[in-house]
Protein backbone atom coordinates (compact mmCIF):
# COMPACT_ATOMS: atom_id res chain seq x y z
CA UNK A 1 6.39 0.08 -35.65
CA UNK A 2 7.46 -3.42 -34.54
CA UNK A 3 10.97 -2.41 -35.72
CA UNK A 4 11.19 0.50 -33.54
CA UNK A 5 10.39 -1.45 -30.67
CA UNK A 6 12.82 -4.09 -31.71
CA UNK A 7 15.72 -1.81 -31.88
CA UNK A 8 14.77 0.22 -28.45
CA UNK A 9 14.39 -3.02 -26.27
CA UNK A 10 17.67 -3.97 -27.96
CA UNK A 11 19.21 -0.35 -27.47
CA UNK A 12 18.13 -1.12 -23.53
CA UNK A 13 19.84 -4.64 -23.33
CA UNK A 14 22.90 -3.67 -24.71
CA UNK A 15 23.08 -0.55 -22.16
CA UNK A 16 22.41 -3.03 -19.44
CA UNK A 17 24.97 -5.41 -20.33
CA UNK A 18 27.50 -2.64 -20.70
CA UNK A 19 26.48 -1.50 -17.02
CA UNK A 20 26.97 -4.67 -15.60
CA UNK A 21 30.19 -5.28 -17.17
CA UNK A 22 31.11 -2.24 -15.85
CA UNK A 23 30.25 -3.40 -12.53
CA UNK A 24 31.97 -6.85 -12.44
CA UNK A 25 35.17 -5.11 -14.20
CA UNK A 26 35.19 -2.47 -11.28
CA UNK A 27 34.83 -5.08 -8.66
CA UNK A 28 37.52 -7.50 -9.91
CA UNK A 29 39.81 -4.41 -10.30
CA UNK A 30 39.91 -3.50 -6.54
CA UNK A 31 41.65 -5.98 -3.67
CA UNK A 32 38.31 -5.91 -2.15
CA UNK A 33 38.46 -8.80 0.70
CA UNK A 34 35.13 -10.36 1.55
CA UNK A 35 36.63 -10.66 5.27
CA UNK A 36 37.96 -7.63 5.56
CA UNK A 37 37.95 -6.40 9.41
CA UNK A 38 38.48 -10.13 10.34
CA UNK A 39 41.52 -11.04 11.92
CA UNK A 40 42.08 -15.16 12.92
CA UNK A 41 44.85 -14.96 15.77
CA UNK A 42 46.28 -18.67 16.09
CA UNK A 43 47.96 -20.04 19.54
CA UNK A 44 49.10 -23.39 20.92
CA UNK A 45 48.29 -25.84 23.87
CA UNK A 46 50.59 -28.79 24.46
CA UNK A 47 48.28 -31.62 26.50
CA UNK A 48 50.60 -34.07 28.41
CA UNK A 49 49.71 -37.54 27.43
CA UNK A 50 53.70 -38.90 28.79
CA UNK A 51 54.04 -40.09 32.56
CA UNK A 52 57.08 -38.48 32.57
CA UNK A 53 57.75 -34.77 30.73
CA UNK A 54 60.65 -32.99 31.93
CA UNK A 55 61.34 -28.89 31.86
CA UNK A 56 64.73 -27.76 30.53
CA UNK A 57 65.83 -24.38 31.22
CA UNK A 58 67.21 -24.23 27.44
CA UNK A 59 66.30 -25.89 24.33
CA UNK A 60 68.78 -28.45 24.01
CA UNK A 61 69.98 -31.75 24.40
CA UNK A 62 71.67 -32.00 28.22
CA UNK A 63 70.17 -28.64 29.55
CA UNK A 64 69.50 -28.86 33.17
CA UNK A 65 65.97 -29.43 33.81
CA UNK A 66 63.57 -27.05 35.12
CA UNK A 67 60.42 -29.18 36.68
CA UNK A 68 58.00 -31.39 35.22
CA UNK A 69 54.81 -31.37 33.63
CA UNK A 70 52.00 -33.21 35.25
CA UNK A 71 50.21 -36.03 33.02
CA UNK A 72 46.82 -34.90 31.53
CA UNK A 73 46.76 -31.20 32.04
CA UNK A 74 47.41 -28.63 29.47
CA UNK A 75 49.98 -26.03 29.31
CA UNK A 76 50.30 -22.66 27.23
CA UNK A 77 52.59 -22.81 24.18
CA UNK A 78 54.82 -19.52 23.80
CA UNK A 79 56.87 -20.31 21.14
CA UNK A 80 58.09 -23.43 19.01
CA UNK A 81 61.36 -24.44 17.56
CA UNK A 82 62.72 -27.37 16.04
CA UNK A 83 61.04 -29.35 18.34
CA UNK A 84 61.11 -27.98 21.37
CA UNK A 85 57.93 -25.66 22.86
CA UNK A 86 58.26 -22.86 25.12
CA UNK A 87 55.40 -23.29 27.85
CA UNK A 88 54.34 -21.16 30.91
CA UNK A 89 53.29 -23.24 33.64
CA UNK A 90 52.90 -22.09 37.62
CA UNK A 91 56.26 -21.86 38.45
CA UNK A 92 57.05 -19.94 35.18
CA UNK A 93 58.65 -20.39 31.59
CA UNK A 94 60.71 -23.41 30.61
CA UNK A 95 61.40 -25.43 27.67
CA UNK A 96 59.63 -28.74 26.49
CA UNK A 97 60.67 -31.08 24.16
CA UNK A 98 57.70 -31.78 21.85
CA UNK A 99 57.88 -35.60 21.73
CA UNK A 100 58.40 -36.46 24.89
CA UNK A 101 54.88 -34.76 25.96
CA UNK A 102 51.89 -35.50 23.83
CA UNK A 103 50.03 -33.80 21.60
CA UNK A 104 50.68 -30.17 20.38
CA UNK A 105 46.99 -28.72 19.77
CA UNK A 106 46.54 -25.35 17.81
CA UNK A 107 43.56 -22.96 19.03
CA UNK A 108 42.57 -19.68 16.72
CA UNK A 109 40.38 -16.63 17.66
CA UNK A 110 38.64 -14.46 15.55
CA UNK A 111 38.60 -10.35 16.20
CA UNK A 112 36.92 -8.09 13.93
CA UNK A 113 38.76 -4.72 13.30
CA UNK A 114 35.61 -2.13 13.38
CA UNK A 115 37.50 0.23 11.25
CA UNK A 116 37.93 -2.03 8.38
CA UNK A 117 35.09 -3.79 8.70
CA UNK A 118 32.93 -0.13 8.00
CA UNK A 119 35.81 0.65 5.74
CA UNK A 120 35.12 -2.34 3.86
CA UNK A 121 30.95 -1.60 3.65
CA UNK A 122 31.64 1.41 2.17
CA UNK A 123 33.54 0.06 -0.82
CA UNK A 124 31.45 -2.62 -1.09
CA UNK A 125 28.34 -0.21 -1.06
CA UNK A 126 30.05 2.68 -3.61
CA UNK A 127 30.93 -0.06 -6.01
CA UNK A 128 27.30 -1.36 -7.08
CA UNK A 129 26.54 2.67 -8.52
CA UNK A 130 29.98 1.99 -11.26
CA UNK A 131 28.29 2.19 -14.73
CA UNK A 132 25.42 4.60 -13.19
CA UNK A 133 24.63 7.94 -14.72
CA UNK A 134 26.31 11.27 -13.94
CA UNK A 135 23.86 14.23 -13.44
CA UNK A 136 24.18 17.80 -11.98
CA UNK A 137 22.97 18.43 -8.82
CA UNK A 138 21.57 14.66 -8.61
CA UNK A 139 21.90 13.07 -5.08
CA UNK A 140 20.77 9.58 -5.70
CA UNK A 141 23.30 7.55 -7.84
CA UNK A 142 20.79 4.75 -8.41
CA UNK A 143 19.08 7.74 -10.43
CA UNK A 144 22.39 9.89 -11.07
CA UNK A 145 24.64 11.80 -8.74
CA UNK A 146 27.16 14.20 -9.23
CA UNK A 147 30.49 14.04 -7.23
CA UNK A 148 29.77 15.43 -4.16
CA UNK A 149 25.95 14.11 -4.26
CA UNK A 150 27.76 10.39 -4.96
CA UNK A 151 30.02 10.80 -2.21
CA UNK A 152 27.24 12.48 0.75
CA UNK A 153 24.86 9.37 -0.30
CA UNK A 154 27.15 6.69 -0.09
CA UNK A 155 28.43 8.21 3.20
CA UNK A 156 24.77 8.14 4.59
CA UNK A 157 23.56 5.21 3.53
CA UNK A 158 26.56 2.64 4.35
CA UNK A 159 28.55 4.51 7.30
CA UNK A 160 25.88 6.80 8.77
CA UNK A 161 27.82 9.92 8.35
CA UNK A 162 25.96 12.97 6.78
CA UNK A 163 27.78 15.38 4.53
CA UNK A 164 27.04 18.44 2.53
CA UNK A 165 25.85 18.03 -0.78
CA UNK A 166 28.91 20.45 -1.93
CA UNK A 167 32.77 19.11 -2.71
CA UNK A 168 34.51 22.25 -1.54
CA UNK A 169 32.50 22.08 2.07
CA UNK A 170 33.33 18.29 2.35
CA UNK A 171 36.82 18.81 2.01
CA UNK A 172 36.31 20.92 5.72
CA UNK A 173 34.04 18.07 7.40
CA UNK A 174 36.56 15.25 8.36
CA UNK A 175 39.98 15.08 9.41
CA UNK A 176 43.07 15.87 6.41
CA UNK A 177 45.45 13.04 6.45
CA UNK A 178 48.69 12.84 4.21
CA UNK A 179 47.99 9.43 2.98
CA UNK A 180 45.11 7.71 2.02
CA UNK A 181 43.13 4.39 3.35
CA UNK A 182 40.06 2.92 1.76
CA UNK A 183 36.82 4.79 2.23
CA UNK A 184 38.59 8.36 2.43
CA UNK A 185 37.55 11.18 0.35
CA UNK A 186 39.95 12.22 -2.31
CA UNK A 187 39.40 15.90 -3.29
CA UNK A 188 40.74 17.81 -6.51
CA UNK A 189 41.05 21.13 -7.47
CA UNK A 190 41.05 24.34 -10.22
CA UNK A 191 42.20 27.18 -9.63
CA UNK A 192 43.20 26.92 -6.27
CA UNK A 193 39.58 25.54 -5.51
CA UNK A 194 38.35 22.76 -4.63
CA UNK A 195 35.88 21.61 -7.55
CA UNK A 196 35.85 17.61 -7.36
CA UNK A 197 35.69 14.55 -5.12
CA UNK A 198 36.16 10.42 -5.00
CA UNK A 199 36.14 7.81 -2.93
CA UNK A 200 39.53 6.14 -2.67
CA UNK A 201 39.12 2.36 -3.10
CA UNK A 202 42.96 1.18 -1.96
CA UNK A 203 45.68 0.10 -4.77
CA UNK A 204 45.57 3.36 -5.93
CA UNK A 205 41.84 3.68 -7.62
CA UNK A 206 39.32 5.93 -6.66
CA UNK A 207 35.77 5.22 -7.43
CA UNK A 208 33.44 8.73 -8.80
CA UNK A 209 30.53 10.36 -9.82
CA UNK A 210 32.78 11.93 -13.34
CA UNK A 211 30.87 13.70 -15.56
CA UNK A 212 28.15 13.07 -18.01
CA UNK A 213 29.73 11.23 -20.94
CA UNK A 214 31.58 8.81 -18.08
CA UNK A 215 29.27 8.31 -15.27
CA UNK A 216 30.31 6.71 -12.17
CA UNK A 217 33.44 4.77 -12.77
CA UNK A 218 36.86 3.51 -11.32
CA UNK A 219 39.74 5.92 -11.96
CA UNK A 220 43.91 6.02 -10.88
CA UNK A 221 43.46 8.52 -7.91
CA UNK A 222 46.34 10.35 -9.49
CA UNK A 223 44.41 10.83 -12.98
CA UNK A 224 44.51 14.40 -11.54
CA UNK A 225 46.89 15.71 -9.08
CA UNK A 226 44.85 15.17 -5.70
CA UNK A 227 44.58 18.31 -3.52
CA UNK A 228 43.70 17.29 -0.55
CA UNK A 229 42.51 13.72 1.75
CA UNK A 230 40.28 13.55 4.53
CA UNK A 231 39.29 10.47 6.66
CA UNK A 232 35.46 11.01 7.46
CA UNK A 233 35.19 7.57 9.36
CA UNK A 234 37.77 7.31 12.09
């Protein structure tokens, strides 16, 4: 008796460790980026610390100056080159040289790109099911989920967007774009129908519900020839 139990909590172990293999293979496989939606925009100040910082009309040695830059205030930077800055002051655009002013101070912004930032959740929240089981019919793929039932739950769950539990009707509720981005749906078909569905992770990998002996896993979206792409998020 103690042997039986021996080899079924063993049995179990092993199955775990082979899921979360699966899982940390799967996420080192896609260019998932932990910032993704962030974009850090840099720009440039120049702060006059000279008493005396002439304005050239061009970016050269013996130009014909332009104005001057009053000591302790702060000017926009346009553009730099080999030395000389490109600033916009009240009177309007003229060239700087570099040394002769002060300091050269760099300022960055951060936007976040809504798209890809949901775009981004929705990998992030498909990948933690790779290793899962496949079962017909299922809708839960902590439990197991088959294609469509994998795709309508992730959908829900990390984007809000409700879909029918049914491949060949998802393929009808988004919008059919000719190329793919990450978090579209990726259909395939049989016969002319459509019969299967994935999410498409970027670099050319789809993540799906695939049958029973395979489970959820990471696949080349092209393993099959895809019939059809629609964008459910935008």
């Amino acid at each position: 008796m103690f042997e039986k139990v021996r080899k079924t909590l063993l049995t179990i172990c092993l199955c775990g460790a082979f899921v979360l293999a699966a899982r940390s293979e799967a996420e080192a496989s896609v260019p998932y980026i932990e910032d993704a939606g962030v974009e850090t925009r840099s720009s440039y100040l120049i702060k006059v610390d000279a008493p005396a910082a002439y304005l050239y009309q061009e970016a050269r040695q013996g130009a014909a100056r332009a104005g001057r830059l009053e000591r302790g205030k702060t000017y926009p930077v346009l553009s730099c080159e080999d030395g000389w800055a490109l600033v916009e002051t009240e009177q309007g655009q003229a060239y700087a040289r570099i040394s002769d002013c002060g300091t050269l101070l760099e300022t960055t912004r951060e936007t976040v790109n809504e798209d890809e930032a949901l775009r981004a959740r929705v990998l992030e929240y498909a990948l933690q099911f790779v290793g899962n089981r496949y079962v017909y019919g299922g809708s839960d793929p902590h439990v197991g989920a088959d294609c469509s039932g994998f795709t309508s739950y992730v959908m829900r769950h990390a984007a809000g967007v409700s879909l029918t539990h049914s491949s060949a009707a998802q393929a009808g509720e988004g919008r059919a774009v000719s190329e793919p981005k990450p978090g579209d749906l990726v259909f395939y078909s049989s016969g002319g129908r459509i019969n299967h569905v994935a999410i498409y992770l970027g670099n050319g990998q789809i993540v799906h519900a695939s049958t029973e002996k395979t489970g959820i896993k990471i696949s080349n979206w092209t393993y099959r020839t895809p019939a059809k792409i629609v964008d459910v998020l935008s």
